[in-house]
Protein backbone atom coordinates (compact mmCIF):
# COMPACT_ATOMS: atom_id res chain seq x y z
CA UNK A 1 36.09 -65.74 199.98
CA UNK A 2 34.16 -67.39 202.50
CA UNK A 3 30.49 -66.45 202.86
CA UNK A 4 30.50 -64.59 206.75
CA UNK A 5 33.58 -62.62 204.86
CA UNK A 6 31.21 -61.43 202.11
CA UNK A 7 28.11 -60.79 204.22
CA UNK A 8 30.76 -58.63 206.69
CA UNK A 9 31.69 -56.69 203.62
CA UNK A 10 28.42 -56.35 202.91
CA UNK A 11 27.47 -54.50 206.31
CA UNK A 12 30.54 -52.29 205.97
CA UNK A 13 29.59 -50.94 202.61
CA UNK A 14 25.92 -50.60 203.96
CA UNK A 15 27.08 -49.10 207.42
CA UNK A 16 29.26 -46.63 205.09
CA UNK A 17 26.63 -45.47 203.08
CA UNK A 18 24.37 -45.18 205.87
CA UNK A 19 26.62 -43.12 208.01
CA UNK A 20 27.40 -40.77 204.63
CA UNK A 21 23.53 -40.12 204.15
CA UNK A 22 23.50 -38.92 207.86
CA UNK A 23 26.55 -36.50 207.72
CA UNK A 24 26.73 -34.99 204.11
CA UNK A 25 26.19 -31.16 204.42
CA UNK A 26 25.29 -30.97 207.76
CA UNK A 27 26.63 -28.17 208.36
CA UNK A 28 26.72 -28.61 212.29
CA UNK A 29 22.61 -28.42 212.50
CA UNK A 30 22.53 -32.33 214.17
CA UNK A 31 19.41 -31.70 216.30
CA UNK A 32 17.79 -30.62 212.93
CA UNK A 33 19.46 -32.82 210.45
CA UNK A 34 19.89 -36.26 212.17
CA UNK A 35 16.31 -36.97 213.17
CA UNK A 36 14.81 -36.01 209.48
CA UNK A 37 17.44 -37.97 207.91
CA UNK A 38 17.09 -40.73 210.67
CA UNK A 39 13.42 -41.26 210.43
CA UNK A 40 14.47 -41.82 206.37
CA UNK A 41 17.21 -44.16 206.90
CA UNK A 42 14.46 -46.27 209.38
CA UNK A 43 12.10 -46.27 206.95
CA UNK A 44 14.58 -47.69 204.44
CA UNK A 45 15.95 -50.05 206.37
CA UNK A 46 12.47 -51.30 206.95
CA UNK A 47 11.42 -51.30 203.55
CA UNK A 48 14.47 -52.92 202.20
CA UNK A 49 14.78 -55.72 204.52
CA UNK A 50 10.99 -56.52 204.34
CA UNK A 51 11.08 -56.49 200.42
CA UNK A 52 14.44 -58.85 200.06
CA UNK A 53 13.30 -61.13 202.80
CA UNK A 54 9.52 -61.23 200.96
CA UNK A 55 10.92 -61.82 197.64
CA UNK A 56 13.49 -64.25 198.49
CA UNK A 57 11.00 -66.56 200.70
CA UNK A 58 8.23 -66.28 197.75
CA UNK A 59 11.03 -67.27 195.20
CA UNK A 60 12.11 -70.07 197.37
CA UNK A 61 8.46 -71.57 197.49
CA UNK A 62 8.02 -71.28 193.85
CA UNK A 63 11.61 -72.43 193.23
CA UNK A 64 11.62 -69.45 190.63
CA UNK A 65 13.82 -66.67 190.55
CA UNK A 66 12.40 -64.58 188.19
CA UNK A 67 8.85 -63.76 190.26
CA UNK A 68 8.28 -61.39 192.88
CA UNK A 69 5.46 -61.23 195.20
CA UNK A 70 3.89 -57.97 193.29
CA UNK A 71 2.41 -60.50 190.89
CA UNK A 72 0.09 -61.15 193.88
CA UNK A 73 -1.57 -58.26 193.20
CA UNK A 74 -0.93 -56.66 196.01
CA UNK A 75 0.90 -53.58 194.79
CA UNK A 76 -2.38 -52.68 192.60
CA UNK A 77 -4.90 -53.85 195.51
CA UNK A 78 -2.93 -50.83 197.34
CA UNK A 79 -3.43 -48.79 194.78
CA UNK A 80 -6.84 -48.94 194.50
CA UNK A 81 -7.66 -48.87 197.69
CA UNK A 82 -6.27 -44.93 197.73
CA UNK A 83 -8.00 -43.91 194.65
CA UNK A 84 -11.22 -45.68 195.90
CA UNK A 85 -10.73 -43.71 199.02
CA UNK A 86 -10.57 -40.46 197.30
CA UNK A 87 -12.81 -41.19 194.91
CA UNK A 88 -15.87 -42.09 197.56
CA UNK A 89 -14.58 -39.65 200.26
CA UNK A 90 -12.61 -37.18 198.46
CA UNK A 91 -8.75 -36.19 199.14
CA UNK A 92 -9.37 -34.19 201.90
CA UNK A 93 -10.53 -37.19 203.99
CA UNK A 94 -7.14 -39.34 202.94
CA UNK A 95 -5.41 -36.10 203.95
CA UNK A 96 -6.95 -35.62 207.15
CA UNK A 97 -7.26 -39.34 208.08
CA UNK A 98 -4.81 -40.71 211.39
CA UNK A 99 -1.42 -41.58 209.49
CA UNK A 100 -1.53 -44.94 211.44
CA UNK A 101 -5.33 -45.31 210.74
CA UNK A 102 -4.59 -45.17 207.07
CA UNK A 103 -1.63 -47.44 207.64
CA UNK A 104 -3.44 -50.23 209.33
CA UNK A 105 -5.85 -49.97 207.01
CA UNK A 106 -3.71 -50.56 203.82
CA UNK A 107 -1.96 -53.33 206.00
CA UNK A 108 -5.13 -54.87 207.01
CA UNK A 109 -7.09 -54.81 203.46
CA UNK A 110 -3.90 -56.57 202.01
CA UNK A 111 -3.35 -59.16 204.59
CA UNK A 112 -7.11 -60.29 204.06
CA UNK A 113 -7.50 -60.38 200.44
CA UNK A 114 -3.91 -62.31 200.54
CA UNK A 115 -5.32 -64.61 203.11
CA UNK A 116 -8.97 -65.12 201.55
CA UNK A 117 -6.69 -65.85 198.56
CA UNK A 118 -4.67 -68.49 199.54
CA UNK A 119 -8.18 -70.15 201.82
CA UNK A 120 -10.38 -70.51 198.31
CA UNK A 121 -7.14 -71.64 196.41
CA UNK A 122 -5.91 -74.19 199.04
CA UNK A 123 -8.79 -75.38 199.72
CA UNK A 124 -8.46 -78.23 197.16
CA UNK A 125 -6.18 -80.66 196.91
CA UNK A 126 -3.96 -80.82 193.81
CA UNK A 127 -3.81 -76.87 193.26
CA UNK A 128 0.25 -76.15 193.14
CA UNK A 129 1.41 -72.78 193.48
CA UNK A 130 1.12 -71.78 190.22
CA UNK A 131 -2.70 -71.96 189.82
CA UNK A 132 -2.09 -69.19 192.42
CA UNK A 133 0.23 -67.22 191.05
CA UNK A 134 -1.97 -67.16 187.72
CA UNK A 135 -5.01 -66.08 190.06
CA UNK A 136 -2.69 -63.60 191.29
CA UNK A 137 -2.11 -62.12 187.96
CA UNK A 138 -5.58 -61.94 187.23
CA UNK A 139 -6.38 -60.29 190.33
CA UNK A 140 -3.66 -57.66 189.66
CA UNK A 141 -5.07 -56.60 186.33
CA UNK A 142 -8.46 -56.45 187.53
CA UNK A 143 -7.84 -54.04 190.52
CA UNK A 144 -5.37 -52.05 188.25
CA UNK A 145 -7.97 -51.60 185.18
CA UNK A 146 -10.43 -50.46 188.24
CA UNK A 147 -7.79 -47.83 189.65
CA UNK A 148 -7.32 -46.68 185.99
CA UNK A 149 -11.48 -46.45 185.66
CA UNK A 150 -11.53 -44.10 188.92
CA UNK A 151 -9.11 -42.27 188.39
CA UNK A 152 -10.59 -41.25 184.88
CA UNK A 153 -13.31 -40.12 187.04
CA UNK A 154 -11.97 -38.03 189.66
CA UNK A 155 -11.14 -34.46 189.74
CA UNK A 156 -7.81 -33.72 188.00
CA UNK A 157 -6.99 -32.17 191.21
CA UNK A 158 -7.56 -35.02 193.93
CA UNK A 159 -5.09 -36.84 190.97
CA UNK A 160 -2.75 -35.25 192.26
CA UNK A 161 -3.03 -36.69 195.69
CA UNK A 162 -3.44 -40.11 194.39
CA UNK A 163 -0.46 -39.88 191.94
CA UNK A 164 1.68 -39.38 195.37
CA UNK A 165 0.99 -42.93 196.25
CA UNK A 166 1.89 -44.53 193.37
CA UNK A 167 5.43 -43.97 193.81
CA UNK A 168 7.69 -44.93 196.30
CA UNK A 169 9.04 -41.98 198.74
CA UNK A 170 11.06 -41.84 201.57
CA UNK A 171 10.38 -37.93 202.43
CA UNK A 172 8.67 -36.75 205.20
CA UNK A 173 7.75 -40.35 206.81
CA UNK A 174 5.57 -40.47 209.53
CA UNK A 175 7.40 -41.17 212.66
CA UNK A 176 4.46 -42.95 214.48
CA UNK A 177 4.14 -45.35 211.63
CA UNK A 178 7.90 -46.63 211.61
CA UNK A 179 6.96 -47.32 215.20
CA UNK A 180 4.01 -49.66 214.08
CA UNK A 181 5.56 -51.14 211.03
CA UNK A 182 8.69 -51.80 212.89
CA UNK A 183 6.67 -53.69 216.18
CA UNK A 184 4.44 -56.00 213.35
CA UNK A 185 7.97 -56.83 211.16
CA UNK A 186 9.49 -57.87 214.80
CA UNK A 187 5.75 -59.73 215.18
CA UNK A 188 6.29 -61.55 211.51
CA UNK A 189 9.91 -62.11 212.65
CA UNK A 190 9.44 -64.17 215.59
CA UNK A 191 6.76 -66.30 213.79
CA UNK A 192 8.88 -66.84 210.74
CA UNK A 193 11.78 -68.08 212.97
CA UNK A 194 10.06 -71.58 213.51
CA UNK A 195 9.89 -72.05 209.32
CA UNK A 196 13.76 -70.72 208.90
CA UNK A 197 14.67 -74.50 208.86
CA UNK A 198 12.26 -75.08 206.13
CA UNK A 199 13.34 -73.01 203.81
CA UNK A 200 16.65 -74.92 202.19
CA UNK A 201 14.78 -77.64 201.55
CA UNK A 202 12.00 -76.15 199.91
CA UNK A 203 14.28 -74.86 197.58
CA UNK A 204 14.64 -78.39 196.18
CA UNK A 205 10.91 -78.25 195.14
CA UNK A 206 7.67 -79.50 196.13
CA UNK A 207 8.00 -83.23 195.33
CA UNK A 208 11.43 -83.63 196.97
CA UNK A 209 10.51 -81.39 200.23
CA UNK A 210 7.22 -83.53 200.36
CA UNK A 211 9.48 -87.08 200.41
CA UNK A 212 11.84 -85.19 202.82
CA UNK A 213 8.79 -85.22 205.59
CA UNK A 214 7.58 -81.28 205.34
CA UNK A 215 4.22 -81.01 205.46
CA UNK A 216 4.61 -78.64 202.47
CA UNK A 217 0.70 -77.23 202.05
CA UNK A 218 0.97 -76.37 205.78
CA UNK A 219 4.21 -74.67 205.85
CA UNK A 220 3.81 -72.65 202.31
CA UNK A 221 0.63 -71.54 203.22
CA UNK A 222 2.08 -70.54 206.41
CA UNK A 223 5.39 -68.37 204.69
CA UNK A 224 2.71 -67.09 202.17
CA UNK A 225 0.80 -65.17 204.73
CA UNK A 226 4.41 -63.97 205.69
CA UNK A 227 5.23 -62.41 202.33
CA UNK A 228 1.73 -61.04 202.20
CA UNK A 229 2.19 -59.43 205.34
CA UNK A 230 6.05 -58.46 204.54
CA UNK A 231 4.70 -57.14 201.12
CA UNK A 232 1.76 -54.91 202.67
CA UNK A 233 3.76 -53.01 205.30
CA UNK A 234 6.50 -52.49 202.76
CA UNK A 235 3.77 -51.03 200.28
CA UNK A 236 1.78 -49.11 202.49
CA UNK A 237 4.81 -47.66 204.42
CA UNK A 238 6.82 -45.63 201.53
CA UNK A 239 4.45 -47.03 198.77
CA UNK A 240 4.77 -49.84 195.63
CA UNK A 241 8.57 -51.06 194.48
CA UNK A 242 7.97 -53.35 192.04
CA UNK A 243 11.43 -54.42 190.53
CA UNK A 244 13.30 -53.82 193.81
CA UNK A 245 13.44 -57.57 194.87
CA UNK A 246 13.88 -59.55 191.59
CA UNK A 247 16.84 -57.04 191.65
CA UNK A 248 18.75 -57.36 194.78
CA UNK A 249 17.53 -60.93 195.26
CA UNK A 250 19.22 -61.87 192.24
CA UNK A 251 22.39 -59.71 192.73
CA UNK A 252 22.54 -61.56 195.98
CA UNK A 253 22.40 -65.27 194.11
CA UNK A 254 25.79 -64.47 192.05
CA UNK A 255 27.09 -62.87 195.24
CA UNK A 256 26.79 -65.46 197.60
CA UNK A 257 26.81 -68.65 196.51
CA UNK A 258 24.77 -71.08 198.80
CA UNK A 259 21.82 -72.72 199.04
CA UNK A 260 21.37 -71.61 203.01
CA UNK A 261 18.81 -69.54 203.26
CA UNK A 262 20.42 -68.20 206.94
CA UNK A 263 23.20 -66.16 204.72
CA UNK A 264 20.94 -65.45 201.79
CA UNK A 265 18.50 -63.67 204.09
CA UNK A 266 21.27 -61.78 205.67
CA UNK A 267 23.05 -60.71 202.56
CA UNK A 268 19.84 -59.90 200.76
CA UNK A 269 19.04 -57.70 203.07
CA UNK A 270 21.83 -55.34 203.17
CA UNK A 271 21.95 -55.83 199.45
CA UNK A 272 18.09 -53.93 199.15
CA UNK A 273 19.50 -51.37 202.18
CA UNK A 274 22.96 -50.59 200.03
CA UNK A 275 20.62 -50.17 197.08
CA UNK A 276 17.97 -47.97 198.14
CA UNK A 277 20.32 -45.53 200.19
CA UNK A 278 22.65 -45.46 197.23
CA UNK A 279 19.94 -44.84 195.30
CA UNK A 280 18.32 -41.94 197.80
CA UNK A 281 21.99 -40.34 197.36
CA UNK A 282 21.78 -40.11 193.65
CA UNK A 283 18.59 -38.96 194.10
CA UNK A 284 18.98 -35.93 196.27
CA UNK A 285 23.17 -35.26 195.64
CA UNK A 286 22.86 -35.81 191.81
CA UNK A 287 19.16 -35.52 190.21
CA UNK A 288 18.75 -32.93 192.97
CA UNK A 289 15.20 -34.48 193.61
CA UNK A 290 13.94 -34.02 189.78
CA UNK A 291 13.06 -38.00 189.91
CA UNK A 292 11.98 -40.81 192.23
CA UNK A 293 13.48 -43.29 193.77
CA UNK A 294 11.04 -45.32 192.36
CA UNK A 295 11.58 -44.84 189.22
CA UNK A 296 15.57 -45.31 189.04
CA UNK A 297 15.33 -49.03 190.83
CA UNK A 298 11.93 -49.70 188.26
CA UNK A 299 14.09 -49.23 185.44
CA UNK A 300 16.87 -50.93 186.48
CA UNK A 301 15.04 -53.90 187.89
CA UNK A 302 13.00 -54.13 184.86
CA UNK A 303 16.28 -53.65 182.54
CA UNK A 304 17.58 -56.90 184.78
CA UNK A 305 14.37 -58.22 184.35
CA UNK A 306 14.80 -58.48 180.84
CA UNK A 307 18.42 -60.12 181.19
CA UNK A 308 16.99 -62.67 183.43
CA UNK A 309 14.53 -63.51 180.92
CA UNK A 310 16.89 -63.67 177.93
CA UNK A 311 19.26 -65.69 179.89
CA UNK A 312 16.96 -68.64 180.98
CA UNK A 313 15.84 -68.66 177.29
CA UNK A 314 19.13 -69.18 176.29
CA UNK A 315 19.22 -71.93 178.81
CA UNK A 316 16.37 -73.99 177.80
């Protein structure tokens, strides 16, 4: 099977589950139903595409395909920045703030600390990716450990509120901030599309993209501020997904079976969108809303996670 076959099956199965989520049980209400369910179905779009294309770019730099570009530390810097928020200003100010305030905000924080980052670390000559990946980690624990110090301190009740971010959800999202998140993903688009042609070759690894003529500090540091930006309006939009990339990036490896990065970042795409909208069905048809989206891909992700892990150690 050819690989435009696969990727066409692909956007059948995703157009059919999108099209299901939009019709089951209306009832006949469409003026009520289809623009709650269609500001949803945005959002995941939007979140799914931005976390496969984030994932599979960061992978592609660090020719590893067991990282995601959580280990940044984004995800926690997120978090802490709501419980700091609540825990200076109290809950009723991240309550009352302007939705797309608080958005750019989150965005903004993330983008700088990412891009601070990768200024100190490049800096120097001789500092590979890794050395910023490790930073990365390091940076993660520390802003968790500080979340989990605040929120110690905090009334029980403004928790509450800050509990809500720490999960992904895709209910009741703000209509005014698909509109931003979908203009600066259209922004990040049209600057990526100059480092598409990059991309297969970097795959082959630093030394071997380097002899091929890329000027490879210029060009990862450039897709790096890409991810980070991918990452951060991902996160701040419906909140932290952790395993969702390593997962559908992964699935889309054994699926399609090239090294061109121009199917990959088609297929992984649809891949995250079939996932999360799947999963937003189980989640309201089946579990009824008793559990999070969240938490269904986390444990699956991390369950592949493992598998990943156990097979490369059988490998080496």
């Amino acid at each position: 099977m050819s690989d435009k076959l696969k990727i066409g099956l692909l956007v059948i199965l995703a157009g059919a589950l999108i099209t299901t989520f939009l019709v089951i049980d209306a009832s006949g209400n469409w003026d009520y139903i289809l623009p709650r369910r269609g500001k949803k179905i945005l959002a995941i779009v939007l979140t799914g595409a931005a976390i496969a294309f984030s994932t599979l770019v960061f992978q592609t730099i660090t020719n590893n395909k067991i990282l995601t570009p959580s280990i940044m530390g984004l995800d926690s810097l997120y978090l802490l920045i709501q419980t700091f928020v609540v825990f200076v200003f109290g809950s009723t100010t991240l309550a009352m703030m302007n939705k797309q305030t608080h958005f750019l905000l989150s965005v903004g924080l993330m983008v700088v600390f990412a891009g601070l980052l990768y200024r100190i670390l490049f800096r120097r000559e001789g500092r590979n990716i890794y050395f910023l990946l490790l930073i990365g980690i390091i940076f993660g624990t520390f802003f968790s450990s500080i979340s989990s110090f605040l929120q110690m301190l905090i009334d029980p009740n403004e928790f509450l509120i800050v509990q809500d971010k720490m999960f992904a959800s895709f209910n009741n999202v703000n209509t005014d901030i698909l509109l931003i998140a979908m203009i600066l993903m259209l922004l990040v688009g049209v600057y990526f599309a100059k480092f598409t042609k990059y991309l297969d070759v970097l795959s082959l690894g630093r030394e071997h993209a380097i002899n091929l003529g890329i000027n490879y500090d210029y060009v990862v540091k450039r897709l790096l501020i890409v991810v980070a930006i991918l990452v951060s309006i991902s996160t701040a939009l419906v909140g932290p997904i952790t395993f969702l990339g390593l997962l559908v990036v992964n699935v889309t490896y054994q699926f399609i079976r090239t090294y061109k990065h121009k199917y990959l970042i088609i297929s992984s795409s649809l891949v995250s969108i079939i996932a999360l909208v799947g999963g937003q069905l189980i989640v309201e048809r089946v579990f009824t809303f008793s559990t999070s989206l969240s938490v269904i891909i986390n444990f699956a992700g991390g369950v592949y996670f493992i598998y990943l892990l156990l097979k490369e150690n059988k490998s080496w």
